[in-house]
N, C-alpha and C. Protein backbone atom coordinates (compact mmCIF):
# COMPACT_ATOMS: atom_id res chain seq x y z
N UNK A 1 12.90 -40.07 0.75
CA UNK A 1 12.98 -38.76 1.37
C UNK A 1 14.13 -37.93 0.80
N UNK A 2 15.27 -38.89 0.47
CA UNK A 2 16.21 -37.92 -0.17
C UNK A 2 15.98 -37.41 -1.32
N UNK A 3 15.34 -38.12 -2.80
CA UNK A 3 15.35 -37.36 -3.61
C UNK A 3 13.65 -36.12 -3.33
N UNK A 4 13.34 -36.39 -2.41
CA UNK A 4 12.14 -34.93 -2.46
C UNK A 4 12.76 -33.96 -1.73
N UNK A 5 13.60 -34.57 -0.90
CA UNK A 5 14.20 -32.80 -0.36
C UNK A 5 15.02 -32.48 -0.98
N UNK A 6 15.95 -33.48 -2.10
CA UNK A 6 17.09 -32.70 -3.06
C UNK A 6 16.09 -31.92 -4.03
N UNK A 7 14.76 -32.41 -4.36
CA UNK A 7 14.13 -32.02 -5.34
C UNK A 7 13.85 -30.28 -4.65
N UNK A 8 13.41 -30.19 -3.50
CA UNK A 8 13.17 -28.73 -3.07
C UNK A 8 14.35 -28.41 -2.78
N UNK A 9 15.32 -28.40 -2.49
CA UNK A 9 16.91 -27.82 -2.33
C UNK A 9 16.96 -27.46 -3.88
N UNK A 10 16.53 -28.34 -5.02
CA UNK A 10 17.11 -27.81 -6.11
C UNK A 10 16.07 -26.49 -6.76
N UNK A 11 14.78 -26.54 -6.02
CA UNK A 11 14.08 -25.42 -6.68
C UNK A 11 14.35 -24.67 -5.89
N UNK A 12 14.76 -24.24 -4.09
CA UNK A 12 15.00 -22.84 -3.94
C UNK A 12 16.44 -22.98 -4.19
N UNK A 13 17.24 -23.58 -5.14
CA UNK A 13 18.38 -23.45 -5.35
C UNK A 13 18.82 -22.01 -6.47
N UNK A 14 18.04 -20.81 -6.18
CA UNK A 14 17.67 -19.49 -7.35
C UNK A 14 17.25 -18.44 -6.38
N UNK A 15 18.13 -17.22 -6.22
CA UNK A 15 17.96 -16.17 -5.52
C UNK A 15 15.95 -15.27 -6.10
N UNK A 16 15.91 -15.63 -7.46
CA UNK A 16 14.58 -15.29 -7.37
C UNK A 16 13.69 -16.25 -7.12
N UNK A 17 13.86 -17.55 -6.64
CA UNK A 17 12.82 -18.40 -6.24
C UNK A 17 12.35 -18.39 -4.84
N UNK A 18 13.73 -17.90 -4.43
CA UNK A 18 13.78 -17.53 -3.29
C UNK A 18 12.75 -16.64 -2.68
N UNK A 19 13.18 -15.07 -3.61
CA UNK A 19 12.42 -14.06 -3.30
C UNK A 19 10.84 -14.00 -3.18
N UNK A 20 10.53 -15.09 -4.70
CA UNK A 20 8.93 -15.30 -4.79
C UNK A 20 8.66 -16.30 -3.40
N UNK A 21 9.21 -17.18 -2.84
CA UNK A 21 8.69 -17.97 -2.06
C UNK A 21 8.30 -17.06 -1.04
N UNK A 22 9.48 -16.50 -0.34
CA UNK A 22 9.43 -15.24 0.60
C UNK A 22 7.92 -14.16 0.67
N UNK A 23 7.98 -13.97 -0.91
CA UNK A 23 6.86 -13.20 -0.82
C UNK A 23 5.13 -13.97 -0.72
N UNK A 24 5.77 -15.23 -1.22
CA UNK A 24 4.19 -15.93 -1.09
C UNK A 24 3.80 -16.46 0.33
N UNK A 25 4.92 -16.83 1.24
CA UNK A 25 4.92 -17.35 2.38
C UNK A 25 4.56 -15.98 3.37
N UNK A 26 4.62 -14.69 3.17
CA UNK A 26 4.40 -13.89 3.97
C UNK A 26 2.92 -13.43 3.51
N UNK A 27 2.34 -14.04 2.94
CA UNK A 27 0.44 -13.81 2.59
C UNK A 27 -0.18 -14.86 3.32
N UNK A 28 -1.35 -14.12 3.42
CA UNK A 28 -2.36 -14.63 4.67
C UNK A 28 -3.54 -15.39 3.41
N UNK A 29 -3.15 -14.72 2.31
CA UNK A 29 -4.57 -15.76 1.43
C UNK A 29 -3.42 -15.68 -0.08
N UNK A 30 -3.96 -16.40 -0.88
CA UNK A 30 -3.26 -16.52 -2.55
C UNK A 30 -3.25 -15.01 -2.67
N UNK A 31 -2.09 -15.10 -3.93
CA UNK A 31 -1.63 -13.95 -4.63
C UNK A 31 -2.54 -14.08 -5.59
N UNK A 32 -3.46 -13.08 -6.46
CA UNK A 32 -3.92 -12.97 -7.11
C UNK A 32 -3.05 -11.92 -8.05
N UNK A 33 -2.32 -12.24 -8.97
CA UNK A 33 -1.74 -11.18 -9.84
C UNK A 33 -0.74 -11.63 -10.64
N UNK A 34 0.33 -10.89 -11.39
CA UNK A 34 1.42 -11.15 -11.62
C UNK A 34 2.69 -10.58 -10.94
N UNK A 35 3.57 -11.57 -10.62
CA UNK A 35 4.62 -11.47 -9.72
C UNK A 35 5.19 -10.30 -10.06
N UNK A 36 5.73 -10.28 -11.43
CA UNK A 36 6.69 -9.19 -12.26
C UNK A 36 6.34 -8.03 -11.81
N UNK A 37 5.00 -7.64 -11.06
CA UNK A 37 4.51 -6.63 -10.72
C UNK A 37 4.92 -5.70 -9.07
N UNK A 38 5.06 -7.01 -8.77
CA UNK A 38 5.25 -6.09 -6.67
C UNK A 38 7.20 -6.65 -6.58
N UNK A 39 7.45 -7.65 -7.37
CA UNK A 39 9.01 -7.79 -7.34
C UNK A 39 9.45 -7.47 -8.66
N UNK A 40 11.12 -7.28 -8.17
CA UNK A 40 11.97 -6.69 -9.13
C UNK A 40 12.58 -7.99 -10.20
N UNK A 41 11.35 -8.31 -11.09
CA UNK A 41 11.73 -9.73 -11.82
C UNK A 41 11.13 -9.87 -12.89
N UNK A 42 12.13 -9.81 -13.94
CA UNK A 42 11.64 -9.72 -15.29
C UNK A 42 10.67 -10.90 -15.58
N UNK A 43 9.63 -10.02 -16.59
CA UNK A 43 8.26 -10.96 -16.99
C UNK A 43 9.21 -12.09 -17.56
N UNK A 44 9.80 -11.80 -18.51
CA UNK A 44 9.98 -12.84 -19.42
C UNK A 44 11.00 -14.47 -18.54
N UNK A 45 11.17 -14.33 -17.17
CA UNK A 45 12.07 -15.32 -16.68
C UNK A 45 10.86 -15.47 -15.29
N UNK A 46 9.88 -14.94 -14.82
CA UNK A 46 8.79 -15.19 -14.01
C UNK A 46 8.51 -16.84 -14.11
N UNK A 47 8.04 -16.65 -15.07
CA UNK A 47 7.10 -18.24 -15.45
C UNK A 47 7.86 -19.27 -15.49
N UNK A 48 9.48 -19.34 -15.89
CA UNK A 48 10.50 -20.18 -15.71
C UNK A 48 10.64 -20.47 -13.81
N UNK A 49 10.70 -19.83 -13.22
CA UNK A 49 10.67 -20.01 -12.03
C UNK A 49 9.48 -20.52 -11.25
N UNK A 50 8.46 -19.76 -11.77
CA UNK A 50 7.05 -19.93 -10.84
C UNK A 50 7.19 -21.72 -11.11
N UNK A 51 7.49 -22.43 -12.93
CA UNK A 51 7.22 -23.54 -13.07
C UNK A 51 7.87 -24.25 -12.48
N UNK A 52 9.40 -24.26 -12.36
CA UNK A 52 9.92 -24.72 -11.04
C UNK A 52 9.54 -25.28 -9.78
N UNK A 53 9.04 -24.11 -9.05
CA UNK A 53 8.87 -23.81 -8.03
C UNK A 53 7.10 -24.93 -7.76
N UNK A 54 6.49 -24.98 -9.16
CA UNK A 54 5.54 -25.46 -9.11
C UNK A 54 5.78 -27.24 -9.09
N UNK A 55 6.38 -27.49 -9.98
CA UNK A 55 6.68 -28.76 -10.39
C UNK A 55 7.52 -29.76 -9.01
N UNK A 56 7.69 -28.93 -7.90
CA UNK A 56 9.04 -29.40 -7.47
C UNK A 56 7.62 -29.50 -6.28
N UNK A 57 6.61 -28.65 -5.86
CA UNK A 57 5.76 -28.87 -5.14
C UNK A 57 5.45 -27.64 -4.13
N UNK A 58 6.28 -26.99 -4.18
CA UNK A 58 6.66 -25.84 -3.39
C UNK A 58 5.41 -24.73 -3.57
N UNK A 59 4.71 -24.10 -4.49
CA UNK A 59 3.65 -23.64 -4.86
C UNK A 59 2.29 -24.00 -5.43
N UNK A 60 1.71 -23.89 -5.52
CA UNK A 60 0.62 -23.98 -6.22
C UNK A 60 -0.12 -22.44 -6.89
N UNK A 61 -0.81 -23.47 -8.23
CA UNK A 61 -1.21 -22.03 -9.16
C UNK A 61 -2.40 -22.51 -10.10
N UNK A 62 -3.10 -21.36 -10.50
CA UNK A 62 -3.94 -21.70 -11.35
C UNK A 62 -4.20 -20.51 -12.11
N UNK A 63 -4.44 -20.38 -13.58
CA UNK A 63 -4.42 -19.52 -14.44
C UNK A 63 -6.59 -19.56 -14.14
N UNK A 64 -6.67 -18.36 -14.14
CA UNK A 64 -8.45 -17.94 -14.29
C UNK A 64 -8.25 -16.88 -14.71
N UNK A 65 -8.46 -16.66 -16.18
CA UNK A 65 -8.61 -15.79 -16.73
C UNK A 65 -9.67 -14.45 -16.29
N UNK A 66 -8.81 -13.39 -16.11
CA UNK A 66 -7.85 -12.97 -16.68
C UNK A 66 -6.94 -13.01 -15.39
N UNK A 67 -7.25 -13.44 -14.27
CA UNK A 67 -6.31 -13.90 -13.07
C UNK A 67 -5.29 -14.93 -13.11
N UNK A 68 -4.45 -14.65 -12.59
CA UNK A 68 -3.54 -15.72 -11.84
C UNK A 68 -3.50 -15.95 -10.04
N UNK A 69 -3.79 -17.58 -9.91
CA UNK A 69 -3.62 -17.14 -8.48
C UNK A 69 -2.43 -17.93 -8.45
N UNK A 70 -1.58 -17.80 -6.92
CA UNK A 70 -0.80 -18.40 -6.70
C UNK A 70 -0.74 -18.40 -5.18
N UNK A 71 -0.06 -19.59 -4.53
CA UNK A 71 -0.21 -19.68 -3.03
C UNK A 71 1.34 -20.98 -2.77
N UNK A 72 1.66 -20.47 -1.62
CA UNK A 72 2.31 -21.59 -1.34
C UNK A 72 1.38 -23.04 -0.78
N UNK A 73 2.33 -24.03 -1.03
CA UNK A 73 1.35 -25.06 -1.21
C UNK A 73 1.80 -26.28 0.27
N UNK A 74 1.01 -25.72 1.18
CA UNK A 74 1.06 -25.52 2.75
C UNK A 74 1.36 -27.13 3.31
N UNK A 75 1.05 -27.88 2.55
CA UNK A 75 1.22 -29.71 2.73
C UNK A 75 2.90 -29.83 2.85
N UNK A 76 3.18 -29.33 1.03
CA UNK A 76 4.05 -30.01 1.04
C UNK A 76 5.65 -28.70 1.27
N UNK A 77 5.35 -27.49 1.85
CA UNK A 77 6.20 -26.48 2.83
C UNK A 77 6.76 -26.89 4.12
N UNK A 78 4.96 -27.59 4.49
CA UNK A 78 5.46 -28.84 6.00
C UNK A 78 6.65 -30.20 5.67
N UNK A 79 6.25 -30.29 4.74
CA UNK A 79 7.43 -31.55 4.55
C UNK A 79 8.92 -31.01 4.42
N UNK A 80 8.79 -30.09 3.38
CA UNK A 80 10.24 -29.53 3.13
C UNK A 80 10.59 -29.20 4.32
N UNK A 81 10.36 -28.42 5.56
CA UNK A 81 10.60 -27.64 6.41
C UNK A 81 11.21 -28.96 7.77
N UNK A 82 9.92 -29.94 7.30
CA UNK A 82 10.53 -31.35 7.98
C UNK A 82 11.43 -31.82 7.75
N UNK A 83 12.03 -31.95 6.63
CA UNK A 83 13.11 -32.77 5.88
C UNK A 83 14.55 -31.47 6.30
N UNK A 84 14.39 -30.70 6.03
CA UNK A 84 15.44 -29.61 6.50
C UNK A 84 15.65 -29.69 7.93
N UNK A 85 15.12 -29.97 8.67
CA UNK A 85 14.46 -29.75 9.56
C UNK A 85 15.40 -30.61 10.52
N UNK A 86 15.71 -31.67 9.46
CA UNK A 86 16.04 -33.57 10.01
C UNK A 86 17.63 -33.68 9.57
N UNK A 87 17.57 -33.07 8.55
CA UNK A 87 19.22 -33.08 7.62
C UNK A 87 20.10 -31.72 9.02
N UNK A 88 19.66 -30.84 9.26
CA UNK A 88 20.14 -30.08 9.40
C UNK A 88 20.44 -30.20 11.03
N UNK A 89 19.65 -31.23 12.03
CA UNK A 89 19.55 -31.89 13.29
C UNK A 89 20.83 -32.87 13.29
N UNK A 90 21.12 -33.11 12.25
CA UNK A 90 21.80 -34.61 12.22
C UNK A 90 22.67 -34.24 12.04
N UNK A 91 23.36 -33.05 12.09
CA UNK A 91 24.98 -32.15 11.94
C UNK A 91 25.17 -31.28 13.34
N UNK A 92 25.81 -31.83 13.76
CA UNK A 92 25.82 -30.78 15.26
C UNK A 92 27.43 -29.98 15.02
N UNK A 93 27.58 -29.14 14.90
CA UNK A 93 28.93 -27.86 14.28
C UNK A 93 29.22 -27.87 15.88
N UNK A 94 28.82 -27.74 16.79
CA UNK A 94 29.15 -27.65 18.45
C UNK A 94 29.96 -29.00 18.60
N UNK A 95 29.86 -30.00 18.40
CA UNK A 95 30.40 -31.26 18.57
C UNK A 95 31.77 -30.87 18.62
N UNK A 96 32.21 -31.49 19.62
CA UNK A 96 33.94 -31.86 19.67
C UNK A 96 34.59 -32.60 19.16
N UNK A 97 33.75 -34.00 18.69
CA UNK A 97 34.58 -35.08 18.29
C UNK A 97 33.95 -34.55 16.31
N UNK A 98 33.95 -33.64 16.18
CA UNK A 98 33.77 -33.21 14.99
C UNK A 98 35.16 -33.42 14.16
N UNK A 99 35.53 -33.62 13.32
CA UNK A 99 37.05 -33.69 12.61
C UNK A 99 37.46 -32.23 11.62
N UNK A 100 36.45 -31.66 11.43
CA UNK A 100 37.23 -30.29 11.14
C UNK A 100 36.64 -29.54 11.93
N UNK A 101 37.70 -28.42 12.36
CA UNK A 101 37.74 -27.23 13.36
C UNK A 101 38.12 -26.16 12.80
């Protein structure tokens, strides 16, 4: 479990991976297009990220010419969101017997 949630900590570890996730997670069906197009993100560093973002599990994509689709990839969003979910439960900042204040 640890190295798959370091693995998604390290892909939205990028203010534009960020942004694309953001924008794919707020669609009701796949993106059909290119990103470079509705965000402020150069073509030429797009595909460096999307692959990221792909490889790590976080999206899914498929080239159909002359389309691209892309979607977040809803299985494994549930896991990440679980795993964050669990790391971030297991730190209580309210605690008293905490050692830094």
């Amino acid at each position: 479990e640890e190295e798959r949630l370091a693995r998604f900590a390290k892909a939205m570890g990028h203010p534009t991976r960020i942004a694309i996730l953001h924008f794919l997670a707020n669609r009701k069906e796949c993106f059909f297009g290119d990103i470079h197009d509705v965000l402020p993100i150069a073509k030429a560093t797009v595909s460096q990220h999307l692959s990221e973002l792909k490889d790590a599990g976080l999206i899914q994509g498929t080239i159909e010419p002359p389309k691209v689709k892309y979607c977040i990839n809803r299985e494994n969003w549930l896991i990440a969101r679980q795993l964050f979910s669990q790391i971030f439960a297991e730190c209580n900042p309210s605690s008293k017997n905490g050692c830094c204040k």
